[in-house]
Structures are given as structure tokens and as C-alpha cells.
Protein backbone atom coordinates (compact mmCIF):
# COMPACT_ATOMS: atom_id res chain seq x y z
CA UNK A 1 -27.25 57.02 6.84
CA UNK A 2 -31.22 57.65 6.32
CA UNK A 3 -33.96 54.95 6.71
CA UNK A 4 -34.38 55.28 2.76
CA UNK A 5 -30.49 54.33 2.20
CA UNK A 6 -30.23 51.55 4.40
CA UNK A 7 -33.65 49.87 2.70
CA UNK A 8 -32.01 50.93 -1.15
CA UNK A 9 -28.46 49.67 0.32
CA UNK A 10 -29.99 46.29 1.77
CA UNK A 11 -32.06 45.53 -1.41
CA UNK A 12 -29.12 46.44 -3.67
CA UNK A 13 -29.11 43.40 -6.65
CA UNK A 14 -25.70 42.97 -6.23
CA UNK A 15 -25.49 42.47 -2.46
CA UNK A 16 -28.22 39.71 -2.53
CA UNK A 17 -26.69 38.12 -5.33
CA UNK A 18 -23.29 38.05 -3.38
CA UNK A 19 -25.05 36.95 0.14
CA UNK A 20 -26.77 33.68 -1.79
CA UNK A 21 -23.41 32.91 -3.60
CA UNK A 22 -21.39 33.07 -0.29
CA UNK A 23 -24.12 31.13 1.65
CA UNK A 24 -24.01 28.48 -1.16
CA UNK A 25 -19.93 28.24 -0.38
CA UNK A 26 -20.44 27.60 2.80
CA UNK A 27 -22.98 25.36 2.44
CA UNK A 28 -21.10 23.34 -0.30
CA UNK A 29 -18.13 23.46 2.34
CA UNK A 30 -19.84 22.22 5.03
CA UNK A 31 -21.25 19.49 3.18
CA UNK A 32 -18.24 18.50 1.86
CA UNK A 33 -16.08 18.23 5.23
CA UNK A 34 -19.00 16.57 7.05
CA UNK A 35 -19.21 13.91 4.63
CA UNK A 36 -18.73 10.56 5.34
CA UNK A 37 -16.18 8.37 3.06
CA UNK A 38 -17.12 4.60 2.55
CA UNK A 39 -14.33 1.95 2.87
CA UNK A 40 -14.01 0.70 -0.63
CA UNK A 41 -13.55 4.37 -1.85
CA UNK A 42 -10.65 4.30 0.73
CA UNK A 43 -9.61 1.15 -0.24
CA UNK A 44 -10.03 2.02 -4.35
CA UNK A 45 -7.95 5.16 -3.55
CA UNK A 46 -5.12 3.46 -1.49
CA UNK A 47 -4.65 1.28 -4.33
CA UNK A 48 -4.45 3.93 -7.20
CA UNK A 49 -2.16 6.42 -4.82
CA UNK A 50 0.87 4.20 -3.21
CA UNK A 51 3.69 4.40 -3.94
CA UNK A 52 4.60 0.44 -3.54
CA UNK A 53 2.29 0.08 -6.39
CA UNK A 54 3.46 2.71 -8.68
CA UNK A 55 7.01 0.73 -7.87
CA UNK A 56 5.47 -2.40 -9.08
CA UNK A 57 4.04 -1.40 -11.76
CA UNK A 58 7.59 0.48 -12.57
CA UNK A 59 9.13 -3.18 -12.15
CA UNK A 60 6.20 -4.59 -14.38
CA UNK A 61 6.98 -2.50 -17.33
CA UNK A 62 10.81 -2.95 -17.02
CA UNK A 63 10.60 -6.89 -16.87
CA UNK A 64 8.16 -6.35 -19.91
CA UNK A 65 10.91 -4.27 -21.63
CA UNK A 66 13.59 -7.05 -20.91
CA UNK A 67 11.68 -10.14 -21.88
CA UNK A 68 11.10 -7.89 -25.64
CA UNK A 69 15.24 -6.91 -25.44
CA UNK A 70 15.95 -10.82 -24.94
CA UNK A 71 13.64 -11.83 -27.96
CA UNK A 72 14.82 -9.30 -29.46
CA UNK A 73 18.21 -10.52 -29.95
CA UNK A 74 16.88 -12.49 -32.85
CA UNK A 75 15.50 -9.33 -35.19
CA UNK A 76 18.20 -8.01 -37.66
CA UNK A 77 19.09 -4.68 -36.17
CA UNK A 78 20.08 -2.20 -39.41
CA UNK A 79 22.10 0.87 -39.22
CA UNK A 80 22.93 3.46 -41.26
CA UNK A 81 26.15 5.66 -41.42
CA UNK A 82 26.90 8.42 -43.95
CA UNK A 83 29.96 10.96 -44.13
CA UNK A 84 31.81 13.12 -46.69
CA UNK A 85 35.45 14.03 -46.59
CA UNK A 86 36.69 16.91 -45.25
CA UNK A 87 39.48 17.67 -47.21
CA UNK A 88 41.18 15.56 -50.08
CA UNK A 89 42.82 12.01 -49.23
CA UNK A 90 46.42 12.04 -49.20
CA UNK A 91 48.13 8.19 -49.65
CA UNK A 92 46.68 4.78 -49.12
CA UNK A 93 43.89 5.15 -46.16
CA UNK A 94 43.63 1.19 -45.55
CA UNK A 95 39.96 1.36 -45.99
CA UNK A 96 37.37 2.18 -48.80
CA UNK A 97 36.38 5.35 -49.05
CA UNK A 98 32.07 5.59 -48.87
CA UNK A 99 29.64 7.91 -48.80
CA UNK A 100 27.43 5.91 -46.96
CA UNK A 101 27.19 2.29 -45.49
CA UNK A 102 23.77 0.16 -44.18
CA UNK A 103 24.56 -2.92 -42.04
CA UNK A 104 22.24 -5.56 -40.29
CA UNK A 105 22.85 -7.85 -37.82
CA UNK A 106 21.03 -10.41 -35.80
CA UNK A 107 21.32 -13.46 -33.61
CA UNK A 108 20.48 -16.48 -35.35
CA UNK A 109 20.60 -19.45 -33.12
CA UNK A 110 22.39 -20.05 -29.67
CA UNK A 111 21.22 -22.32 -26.01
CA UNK A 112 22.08 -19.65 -24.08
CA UNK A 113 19.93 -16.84 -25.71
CA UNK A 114 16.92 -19.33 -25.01
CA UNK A 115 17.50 -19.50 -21.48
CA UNK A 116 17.38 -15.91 -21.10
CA UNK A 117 14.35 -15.30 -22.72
CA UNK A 118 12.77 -17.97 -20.40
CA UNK A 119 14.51 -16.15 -17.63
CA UNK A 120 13.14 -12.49 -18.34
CA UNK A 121 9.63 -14.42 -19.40
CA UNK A 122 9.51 -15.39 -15.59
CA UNK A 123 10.54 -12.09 -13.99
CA UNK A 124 7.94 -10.47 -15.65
CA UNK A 125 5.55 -12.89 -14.04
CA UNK A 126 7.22 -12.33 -10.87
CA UNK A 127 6.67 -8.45 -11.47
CA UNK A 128 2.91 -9.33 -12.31
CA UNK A 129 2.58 -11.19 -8.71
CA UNK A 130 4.68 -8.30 -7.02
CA UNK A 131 1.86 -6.07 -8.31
CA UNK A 132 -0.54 -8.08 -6.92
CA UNK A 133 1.13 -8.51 -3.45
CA UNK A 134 1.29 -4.28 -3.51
CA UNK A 135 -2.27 -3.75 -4.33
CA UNK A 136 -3.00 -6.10 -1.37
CA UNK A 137 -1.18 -4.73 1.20
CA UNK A 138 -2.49 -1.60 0.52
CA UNK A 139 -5.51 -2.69 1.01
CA UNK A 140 -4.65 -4.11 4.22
CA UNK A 141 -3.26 -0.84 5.69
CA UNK A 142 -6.03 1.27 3.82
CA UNK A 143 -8.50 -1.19 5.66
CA UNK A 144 -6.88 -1.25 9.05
CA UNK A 145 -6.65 2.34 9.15
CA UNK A 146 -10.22 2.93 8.28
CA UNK A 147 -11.52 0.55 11.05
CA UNK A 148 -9.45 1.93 13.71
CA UNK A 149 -10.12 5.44 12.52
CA UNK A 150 -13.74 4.32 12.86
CA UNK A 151 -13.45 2.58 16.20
CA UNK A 152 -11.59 5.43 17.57
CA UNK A 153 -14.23 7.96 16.31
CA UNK A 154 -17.24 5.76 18.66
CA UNK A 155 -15.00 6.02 21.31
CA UNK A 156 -14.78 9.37 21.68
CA UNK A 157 -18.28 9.72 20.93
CA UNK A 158 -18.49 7.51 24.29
CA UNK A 159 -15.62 9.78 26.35
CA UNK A 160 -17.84 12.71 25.68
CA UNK A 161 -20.49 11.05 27.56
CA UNK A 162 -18.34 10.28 30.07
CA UNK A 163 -16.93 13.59 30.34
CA UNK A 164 -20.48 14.96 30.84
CA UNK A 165 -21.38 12.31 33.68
CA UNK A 166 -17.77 13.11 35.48
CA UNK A 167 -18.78 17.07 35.35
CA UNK A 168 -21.61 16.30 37.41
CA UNK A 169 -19.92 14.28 39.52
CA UNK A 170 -17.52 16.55 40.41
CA UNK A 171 -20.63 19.11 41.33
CA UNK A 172 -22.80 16.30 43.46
CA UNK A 173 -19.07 16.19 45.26
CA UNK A 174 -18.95 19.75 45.89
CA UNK A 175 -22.18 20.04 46.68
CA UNK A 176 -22.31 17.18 49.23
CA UNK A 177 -18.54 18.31 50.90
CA UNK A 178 -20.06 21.53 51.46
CA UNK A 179 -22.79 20.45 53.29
CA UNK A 180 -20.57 18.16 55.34
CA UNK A 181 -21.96 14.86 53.91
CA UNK A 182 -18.74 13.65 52.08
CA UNK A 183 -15.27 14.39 52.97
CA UNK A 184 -12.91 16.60 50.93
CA UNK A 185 -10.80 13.32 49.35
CA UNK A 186 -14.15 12.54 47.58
CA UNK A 187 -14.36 15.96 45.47
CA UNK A 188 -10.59 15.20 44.89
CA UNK A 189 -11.14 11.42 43.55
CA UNK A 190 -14.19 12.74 41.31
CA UNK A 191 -11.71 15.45 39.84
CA UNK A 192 -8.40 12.96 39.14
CA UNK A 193 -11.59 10.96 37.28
CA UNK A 194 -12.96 14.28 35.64
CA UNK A 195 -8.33 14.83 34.88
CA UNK A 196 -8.28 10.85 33.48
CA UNK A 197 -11.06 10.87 30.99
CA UNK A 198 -10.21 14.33 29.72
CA UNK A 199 -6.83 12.79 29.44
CA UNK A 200 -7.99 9.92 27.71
CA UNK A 201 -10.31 12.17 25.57
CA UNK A 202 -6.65 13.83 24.17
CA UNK A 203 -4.99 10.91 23.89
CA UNK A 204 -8.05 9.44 21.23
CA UNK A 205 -8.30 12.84 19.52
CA UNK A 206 -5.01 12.76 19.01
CA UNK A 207 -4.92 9.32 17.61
CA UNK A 208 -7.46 10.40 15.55
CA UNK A 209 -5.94 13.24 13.97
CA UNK A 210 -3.06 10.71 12.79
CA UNK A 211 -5.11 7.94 11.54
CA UNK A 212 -6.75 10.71 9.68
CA UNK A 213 -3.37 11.73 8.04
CA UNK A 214 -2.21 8.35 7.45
CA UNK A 215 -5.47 7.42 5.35
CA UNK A 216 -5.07 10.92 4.03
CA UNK A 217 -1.26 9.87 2.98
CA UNK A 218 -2.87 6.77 1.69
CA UNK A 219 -5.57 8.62 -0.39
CA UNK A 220 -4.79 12.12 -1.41
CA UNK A 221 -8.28 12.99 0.45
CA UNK A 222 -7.76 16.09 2.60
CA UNK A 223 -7.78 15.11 6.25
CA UNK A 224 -10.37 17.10 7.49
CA UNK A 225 -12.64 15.22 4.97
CA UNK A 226 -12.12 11.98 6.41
CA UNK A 227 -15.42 10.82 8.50
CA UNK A 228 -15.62 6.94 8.27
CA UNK A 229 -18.61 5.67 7.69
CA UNK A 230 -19.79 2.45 9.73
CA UNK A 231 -21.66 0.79 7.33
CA UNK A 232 -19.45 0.31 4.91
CA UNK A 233 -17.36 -1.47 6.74
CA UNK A 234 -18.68 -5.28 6.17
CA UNK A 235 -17.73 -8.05 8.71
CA UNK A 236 -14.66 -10.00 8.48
CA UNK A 237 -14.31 -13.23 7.72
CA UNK A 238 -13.95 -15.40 11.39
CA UNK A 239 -11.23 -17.87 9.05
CA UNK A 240 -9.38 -19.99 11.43
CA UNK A 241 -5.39 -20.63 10.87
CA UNK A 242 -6.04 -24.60 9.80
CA UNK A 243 -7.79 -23.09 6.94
CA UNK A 244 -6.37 -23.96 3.31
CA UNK A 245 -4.25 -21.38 2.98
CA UNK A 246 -3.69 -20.01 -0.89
CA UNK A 247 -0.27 -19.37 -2.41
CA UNK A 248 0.52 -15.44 -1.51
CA UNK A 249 1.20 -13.21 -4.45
CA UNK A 250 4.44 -12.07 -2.53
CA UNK A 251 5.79 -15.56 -2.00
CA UNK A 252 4.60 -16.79 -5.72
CA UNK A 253 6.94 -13.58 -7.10
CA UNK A 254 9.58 -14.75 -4.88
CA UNK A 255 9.70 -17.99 -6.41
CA UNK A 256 9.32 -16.79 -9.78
CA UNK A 257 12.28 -14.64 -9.51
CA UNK A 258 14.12 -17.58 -8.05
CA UNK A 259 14.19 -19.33 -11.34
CA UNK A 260 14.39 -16.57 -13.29
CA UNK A 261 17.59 -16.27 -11.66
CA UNK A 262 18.42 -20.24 -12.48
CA UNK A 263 17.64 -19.67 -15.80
CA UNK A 264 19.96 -16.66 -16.31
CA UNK A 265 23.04 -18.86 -14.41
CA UNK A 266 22.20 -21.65 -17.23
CA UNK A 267 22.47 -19.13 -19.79
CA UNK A 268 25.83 -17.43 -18.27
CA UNK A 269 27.14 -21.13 -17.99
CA UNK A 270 26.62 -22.33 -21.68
CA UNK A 271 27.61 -19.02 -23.50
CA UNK A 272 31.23 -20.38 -21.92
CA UNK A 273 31.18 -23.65 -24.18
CA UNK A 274 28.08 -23.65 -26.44
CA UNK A 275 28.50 -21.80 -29.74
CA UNK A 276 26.40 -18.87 -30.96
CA UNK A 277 25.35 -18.39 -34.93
CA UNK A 278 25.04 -14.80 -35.49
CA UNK A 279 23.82 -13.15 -39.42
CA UNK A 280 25.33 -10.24 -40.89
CA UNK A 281 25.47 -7.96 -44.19
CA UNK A 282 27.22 -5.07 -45.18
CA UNK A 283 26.68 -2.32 -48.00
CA UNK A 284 28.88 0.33 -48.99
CA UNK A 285 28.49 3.37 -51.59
CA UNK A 286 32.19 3.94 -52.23
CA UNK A 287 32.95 7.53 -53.71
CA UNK A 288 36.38 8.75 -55.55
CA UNK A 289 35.67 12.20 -54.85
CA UNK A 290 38.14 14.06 -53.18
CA UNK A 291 40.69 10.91 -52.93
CA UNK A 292 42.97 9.27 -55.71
CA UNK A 293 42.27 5.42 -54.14
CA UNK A 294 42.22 3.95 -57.48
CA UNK A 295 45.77 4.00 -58.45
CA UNK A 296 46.35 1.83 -55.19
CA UNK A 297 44.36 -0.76 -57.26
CA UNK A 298 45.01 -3.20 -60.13
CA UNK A 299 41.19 -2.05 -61.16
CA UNK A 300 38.65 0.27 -59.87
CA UNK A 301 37.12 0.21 -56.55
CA UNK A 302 33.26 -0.32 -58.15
CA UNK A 303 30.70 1.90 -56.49
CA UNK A 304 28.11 -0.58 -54.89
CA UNK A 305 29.83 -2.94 -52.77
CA UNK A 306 27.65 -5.76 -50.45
CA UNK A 307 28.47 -8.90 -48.32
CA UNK A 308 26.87 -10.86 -46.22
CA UNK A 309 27.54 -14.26 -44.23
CA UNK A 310 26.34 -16.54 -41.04
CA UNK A 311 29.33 -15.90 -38.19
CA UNK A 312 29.88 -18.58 -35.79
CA UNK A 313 31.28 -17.92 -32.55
CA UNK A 314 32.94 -20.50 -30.68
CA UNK A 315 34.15 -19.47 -26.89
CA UNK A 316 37.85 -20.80 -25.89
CA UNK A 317 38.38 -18.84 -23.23
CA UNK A 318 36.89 -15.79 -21.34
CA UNK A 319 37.92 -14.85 -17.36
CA UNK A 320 35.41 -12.54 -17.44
CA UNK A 321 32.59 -14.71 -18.65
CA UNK A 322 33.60 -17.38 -16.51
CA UNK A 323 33.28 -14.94 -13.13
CA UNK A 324 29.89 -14.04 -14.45
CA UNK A 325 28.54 -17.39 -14.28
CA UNK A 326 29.94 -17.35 -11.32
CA UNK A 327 28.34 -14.84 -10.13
CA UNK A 328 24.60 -15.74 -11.55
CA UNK A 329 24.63 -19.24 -10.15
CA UNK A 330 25.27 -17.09 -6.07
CA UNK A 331 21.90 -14.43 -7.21
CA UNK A 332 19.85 -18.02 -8.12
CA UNK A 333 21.04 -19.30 -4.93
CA UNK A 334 20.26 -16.42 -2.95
CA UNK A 335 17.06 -16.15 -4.43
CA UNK A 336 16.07 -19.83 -3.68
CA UNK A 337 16.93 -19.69 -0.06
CA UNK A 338 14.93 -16.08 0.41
CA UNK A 339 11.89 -17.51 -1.27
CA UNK A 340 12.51 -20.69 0.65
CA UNK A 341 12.44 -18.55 3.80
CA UNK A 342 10.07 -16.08 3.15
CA UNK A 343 7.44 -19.31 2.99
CA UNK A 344 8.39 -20.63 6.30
CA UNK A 345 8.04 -16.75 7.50
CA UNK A 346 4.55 -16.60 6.55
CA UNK A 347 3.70 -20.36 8.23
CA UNK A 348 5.30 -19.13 11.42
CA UNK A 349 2.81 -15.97 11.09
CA UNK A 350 -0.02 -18.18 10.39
CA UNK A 351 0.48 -20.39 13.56
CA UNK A 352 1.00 -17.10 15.47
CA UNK A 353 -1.82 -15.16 14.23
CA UNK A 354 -3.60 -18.38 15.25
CA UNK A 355 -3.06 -18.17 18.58
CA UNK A 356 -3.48 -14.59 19.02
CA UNK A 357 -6.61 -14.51 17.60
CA UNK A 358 -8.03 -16.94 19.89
CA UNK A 359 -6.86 -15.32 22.39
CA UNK A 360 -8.16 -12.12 21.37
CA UNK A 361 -11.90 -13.68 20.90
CA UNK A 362 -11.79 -15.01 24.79
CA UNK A 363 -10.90 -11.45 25.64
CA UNK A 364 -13.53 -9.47 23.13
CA UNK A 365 -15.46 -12.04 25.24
CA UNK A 366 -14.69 -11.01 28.22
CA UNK A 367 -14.93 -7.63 27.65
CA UNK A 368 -18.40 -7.96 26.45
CA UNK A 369 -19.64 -9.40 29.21
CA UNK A 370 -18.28 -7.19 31.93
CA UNK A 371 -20.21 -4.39 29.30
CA UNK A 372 -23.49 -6.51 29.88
CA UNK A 373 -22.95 -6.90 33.85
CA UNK A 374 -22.37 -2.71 33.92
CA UNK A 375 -25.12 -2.15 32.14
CA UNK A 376 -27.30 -4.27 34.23
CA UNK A 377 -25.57 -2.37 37.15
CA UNK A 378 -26.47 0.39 35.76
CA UNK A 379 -30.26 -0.25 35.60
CA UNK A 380 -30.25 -1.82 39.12
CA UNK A 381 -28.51 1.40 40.38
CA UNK A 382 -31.07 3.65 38.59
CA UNK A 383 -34.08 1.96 39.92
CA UNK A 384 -32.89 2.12 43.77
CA UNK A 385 -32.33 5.80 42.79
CA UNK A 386 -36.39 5.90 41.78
CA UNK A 387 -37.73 3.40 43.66
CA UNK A 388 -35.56 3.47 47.04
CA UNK A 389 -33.75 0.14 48.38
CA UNK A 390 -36.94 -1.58 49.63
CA UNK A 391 -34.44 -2.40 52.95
CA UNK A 392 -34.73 -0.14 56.62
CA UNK A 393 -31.21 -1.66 57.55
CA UNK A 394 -29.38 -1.00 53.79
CA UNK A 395 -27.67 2.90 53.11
CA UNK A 396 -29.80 5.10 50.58
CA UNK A 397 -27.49 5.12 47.51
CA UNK A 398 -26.06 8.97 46.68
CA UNK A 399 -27.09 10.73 43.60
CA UNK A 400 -22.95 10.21 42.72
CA UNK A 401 -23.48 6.28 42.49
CA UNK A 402 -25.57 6.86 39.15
CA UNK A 403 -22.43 8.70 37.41
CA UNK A 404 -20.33 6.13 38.60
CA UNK A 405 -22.17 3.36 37.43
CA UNK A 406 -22.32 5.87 34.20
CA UNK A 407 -19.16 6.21 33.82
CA UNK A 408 -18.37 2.30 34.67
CA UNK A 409 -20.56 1.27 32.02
CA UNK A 410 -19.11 3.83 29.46
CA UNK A 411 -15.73 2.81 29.96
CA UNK A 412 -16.74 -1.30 29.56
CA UNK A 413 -18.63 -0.33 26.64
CA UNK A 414 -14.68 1.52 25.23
CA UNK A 415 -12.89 -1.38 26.27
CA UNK A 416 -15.12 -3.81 24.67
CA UNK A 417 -14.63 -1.88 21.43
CA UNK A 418 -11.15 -1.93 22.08
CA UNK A 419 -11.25 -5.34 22.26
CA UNK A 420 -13.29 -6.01 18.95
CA UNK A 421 -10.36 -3.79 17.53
CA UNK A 422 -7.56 -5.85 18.02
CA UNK A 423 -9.42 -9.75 16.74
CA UNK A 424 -10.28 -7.42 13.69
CA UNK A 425 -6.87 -6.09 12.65
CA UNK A 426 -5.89 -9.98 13.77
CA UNK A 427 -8.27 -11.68 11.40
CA UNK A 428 -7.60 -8.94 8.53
CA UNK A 429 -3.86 -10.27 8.95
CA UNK A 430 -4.68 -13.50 9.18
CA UNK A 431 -6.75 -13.00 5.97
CA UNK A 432 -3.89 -11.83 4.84
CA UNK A 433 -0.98 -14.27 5.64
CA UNK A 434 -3.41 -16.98 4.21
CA UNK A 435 -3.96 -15.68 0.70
CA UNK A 436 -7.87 -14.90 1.48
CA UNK A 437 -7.83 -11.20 1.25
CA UNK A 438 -9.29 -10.98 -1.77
CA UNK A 439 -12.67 -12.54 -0.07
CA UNK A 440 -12.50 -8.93 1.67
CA UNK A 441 -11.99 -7.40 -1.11
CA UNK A 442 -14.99 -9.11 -2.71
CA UNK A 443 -17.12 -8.15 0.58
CA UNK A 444 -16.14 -4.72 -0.16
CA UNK A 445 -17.46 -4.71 -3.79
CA UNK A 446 -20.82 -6.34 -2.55
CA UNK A 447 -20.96 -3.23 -0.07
């Protein structure tokens, strides 16, 4: 190819125009898997994309549908039937022959109809709190994810750093066995340190990766496009467990349901003894054609025919209806001693969560000072390094005592954030199990 070919073939129109376009994809690319995803988008997202919540709100719309099919009961249902003969009547058919028929039918009045619209009127407000309970547990595990996911993130920002101090360790040990200084067990001891934080450095990417897919499960975000972002994340509430605690959606629905379920065993129970009223009304459009049904009778059958009447229905005796009372007044009591249970649950886990989170504080306490006395180590050990020891009798420290006390400090620093971990998941569940999650929520809209 000639000088003057590869000039025309590098300022070809096309060419540039396809460069700039791909260089714009990868920019756009780039952008978009390096950038960082605040925690109420996670949390917003969570809600909109699980699954427990598309459930609830399933279970809201079918308690909404049964509470309308109980009043219901009461609206005249109207049918309509039609049909022509097929072939000629032959004899006395019992029954006058129409071309079409309209009826309507309705409930009028009965006790036990009234406790079972009461009774679908409360499950629907136990599917309303069920809703809530989802949404907030979502947010709970959207929210715990994201922090951990973020905490894990620092920490292997801070195992990098370690894994560049232990490199040079392991070379000041080589160095210094080869010159005789140190013995050969100290190049091995820097390398099964060099093994352990590479190790460790696995171990958190790993953990990473998953937390990454769960929030991604959570979400519908692509993994790869999940990069926390600190400051979004606002601090948690430090709520103690003698705190007035609010009635939890989950426990309210429980309850709800509970008498919805009493209700429908009062209902099951009457309908054995208590009479119903019921309205009906019949039309018919009878038809001669293609039947001789008039000679049966002492007159003509006329043509328009309508009744109508109130029916009462009084129960004697019904097996079946008795076993289904039966069985309604076991599902209310059932339902009473789960909700009954599933409040003493949650106290239990309050008084727990108590405990553990004091606990946790000593120890985020703890860790935080043995971070401060490292890093004060630290300094001391880099100013001997610059300055000397000041001391004929004391040893010279080693250019290896600097990436130790690196390396010390580092891994305080990780197991202080460690500790800050676990009292935040704590207090996030202890937000929880005392009905004050949605004062996260509301620090997540101010954010």
C-alpha cells in the first residue's frame, strides 16, 4: 500500500465516523458499569421487583374481590336462556315449552351473610398490612445487602494495601536471609502472611461477587453495575430495645386474619339455625311451534308468562353444614393462637436483639480502639525508622517492622469495620422488630 493510500484510507469519512461512534460505546459502557448506585434506588427497586410483594399485592386484590363477591350476594343476579326445538314435540313434556326465559335472583336479608362480609372486609385489611410487612422486609434485605456490599468493597480496598506492604515484606526477608541477617523461617512467616491476606483477599471478592447478585436478584440491575455508593447510606438510628415499640404490619395482618376467621365461624354457625330471605322472578316466552301442548290444557298456554316471590329458607338439618362450622371455628382458632405467638416471637427478638446489640457496641468499641493504638504504633515505628531509637543499649528496628506495623494497622482498621458491620445489620433488625423502619425509610428519602 502507497503513502497516498494509507493517508486517503485513514481520512476515509466513513472510518472516522465509525472510530467516534465506537469510542462513544465504550465510553457510554464504561460509564455505565463504573457507576455508583445510591441506596434508596436499591431500596425503591427491591420494593417494585420481589416477589413477596407481587404475592401481596396478589392476596390484596383477591381479598378485594371476595369482600365485592360477599356484598354481592345482595344484587339481583339476571340470566338469560334461549333455545328452539329440534324436532317436533311428541306427548305431554311436563314443562312449558319457551323460546326464551330471564330470571333474577338475589339475597335479601340473612345474619349470616353479614358476618361474612365483615369477615372478607377484615382480610382485605389483613392483605393491606401483609403488603406493608413485604415492602418492609424488602427493604430490610435490600438495605442489609447494600451496607455489607459496601463494607465489603472498603475492605478490600484495605487488603490491597495490605497485599502491597506483605510483597515487600517478603523482599526485605529475602533480601536480609541472603545476606545472613535473618534466618530462613523469617522469609517463610512473611510468605504464609503474603498466602493469608491473598487468601483473605478471595474470600472478600468472593463475597462480593454474591452480595452483588443477591442485590442484583433484588433489583433487576445487572451485577457488574452494582458499585455502592457510601454516601447514600445515612446513619442508623442507635434505638435501644426499651423503646416504644409500634404494632408490626406482619403481626397487625395476623390479627386481622384472626377475626376474619371468627367472623366466618359465626357466619358458618348461624346459617345452621338462622333463616335466610332470598328474592326471585321468572319470565317465560312460551312458543307452540313445533309442539301440540295445548290440547294437554283446558285453555291455552298464553305466551308471556312471569312470577315472582320472597323465598324463605329455614335450615332443619344439614351434616354437611354442621362439619363446616366445625371446621371454621378450628381455622379461627388456629389463627388466634399463631397471631398470639407470632407477638411473643417478635418480644423474644426484641429482648435478644437487645442484648446483642450491646454487646456488639462494646466490641465495635473495642475494635476501634485497638485501630487507634496500631495506628499510633504505626507512627511511633515510622519515626524510630527516621529518626533512630535515641537509645545506645536498644536494637535498631528492621526496615520489615514498618510493614508489620502496616499490615497490623490495616488489618485493625478491617476488623473494626467488621465490627461496625454487625451493630448495623443489629440495629436495622432491631429497627425492624420494633415497628421503626419506616424512620429509615424516611432517612433514605431525606438522602
Amino acid at each position: 500500500m502507497t503513502e497516498t493510500e494509507l493517508v486517503a484510507k485513514l481520512h476515509n469519512p466513513r472510518l472516522t465516523l465509525l472510530r467516534l461512534l465506537l469510542a462513544a460505546s465504550l465510553a457510554t459502557v464504561s460509564t455505565a458499569a463504573s457507576a455508583q448506585v445510591t441506596l434508596a434506588t436499591v431500596v425503591q427497586l427491591a420494593q417494585r421487583n420481589s416477589s413477596s410483594v407481587h404475592l401481596a399485592l396478589a392476596n390484596v386484590d383477591k381479598a378485594a374481590a371476595s369482600l365485592s363477591e360477599s356484598r354481592d350476594a345482595v344484587i339481583p343476579s339476571v340470566s338469560l336462556s334461549s333455545g328452539l326445538p329440534t324436532f317436533p314435540s311428541i306427548g305431554f313434556t311436563g314443562t312449558p315449552p319457551s323460546i326464551w326465559s330471564a330470571s333474577v335472583q338475589s339475597l335479601v336479608f340473612g345474619f349470616p351473610q353479614k358476618h361474612y362480609i365483615s369477615s372478607a372486609g377484615f382480610a382485605l385489611k389483613s392483605a393491606d398490612a401483609s403488603l406493608i410487612e413485604a415492602r418492609e422486609q424488602a427493604t430490610l434485605d435490600a438495605s442489609a445487602a447494600y451496607i455489607e456490599l459496601d463494607a465489603v468493597d472498603n475492605e478490600l480496598q484495605i487488603v490491597h494495601q495490605q497485599q502491597l506492604y506483605a510483597n515487600r515484606l517478603v523482599q526485605i526477608e529475602q533480601q536480609r536471609a541472603e545476606a545472613g541477617v535473618d534466618p530462613l523461617s523469617d522469609v517463610l512467616d512473611a510468605r504464609l502472611t503474603e498466602a493469608q491476606i491473598r487468601l483473605k483477599q478471595i474470600q472478600l471478592e468472593a463475597h462480593s461477587e454474591a452480595l452483588a447478585a443477591q442485590i442484583s436478584a433484588m433489583t433487576g440491575l445487572p451485577p457488574v453495575s452494582i458499585k455502592t455508593d457510601h454516601n447514600s447510606i445515612p446513619e442508623i438510628p442507635q434505638i435501644r430495645a426499651n423503646a416504644a415499640a409500634h404494632t408490626l404490619p406482619g403481626i397487625e395482618a395476623s390479627r386481622l386474619m384472626a377475626h376474619s376467621r371468627l367472623l366466618e365461624a359465626k357466619g358458618d354457625e348461624e346459617i345452621n339455625y338462622l333463616p335466610q330471605l332470598s328474592f326471585g322472578a321468572q319470565y317465560n316466552r312460551n312458543t307452540t311451534l313445533l309442539n301440540d301442548v295445548n290440547k294437554y290444557f283446558a285453555s291455552p298456554i298464553p305466551t308471556n308468562n312471569f312470577s315472582s316471590g320472597i323465598s324463605i329458607q329455614v335450615p332443619l338439618f344439614d351434616m354437611s353444614r354442621h362439619s363446616k362450622a366445625r371446621e371454621s371455628s378450628a381455622d379461627a382458632l388456629k389463627a388466634r393462637v399463631e397471631s398470639e405467638q407470632a407477638s411473643h416471637e417478635n418480644d423474644i427478638a426484641i429482648a435478644k436483639l437487645g442484648g446483642t446489640i450491646r454487646e456488639l457496641d462494646a466490641l465495635a468499641e473495642v475494635a476501634s480502639l485497638k485501630q487507634q493504638i496500631a495506628a499510633e504504633q504505626l507512627k511511633a515505628v515510622l519515626a524510630q525508622l527516621e529518626t533512630g531509637n535515641g537509645s545506645d543499649s536498644a536494637p535498631q528496628l528492621s526496615p520489615k517492622a514498618e510493614q508489620l506495623a502496616r499490615i497490623d494497622e490495616r488489618q485493625k482498621l478491617e476488623d473494626s469495620l467488621d465490627a461496625g458491620l454487625d451493630l448495623a445489620k443489629a440495629r436495622l433488625q432491631l429497627l425492624r422488630s420494633l415497628g421503626h423502619i419506616s424512620d429509615w425509610l424516611d432517612e433514605l428519602k431525606e438522602k
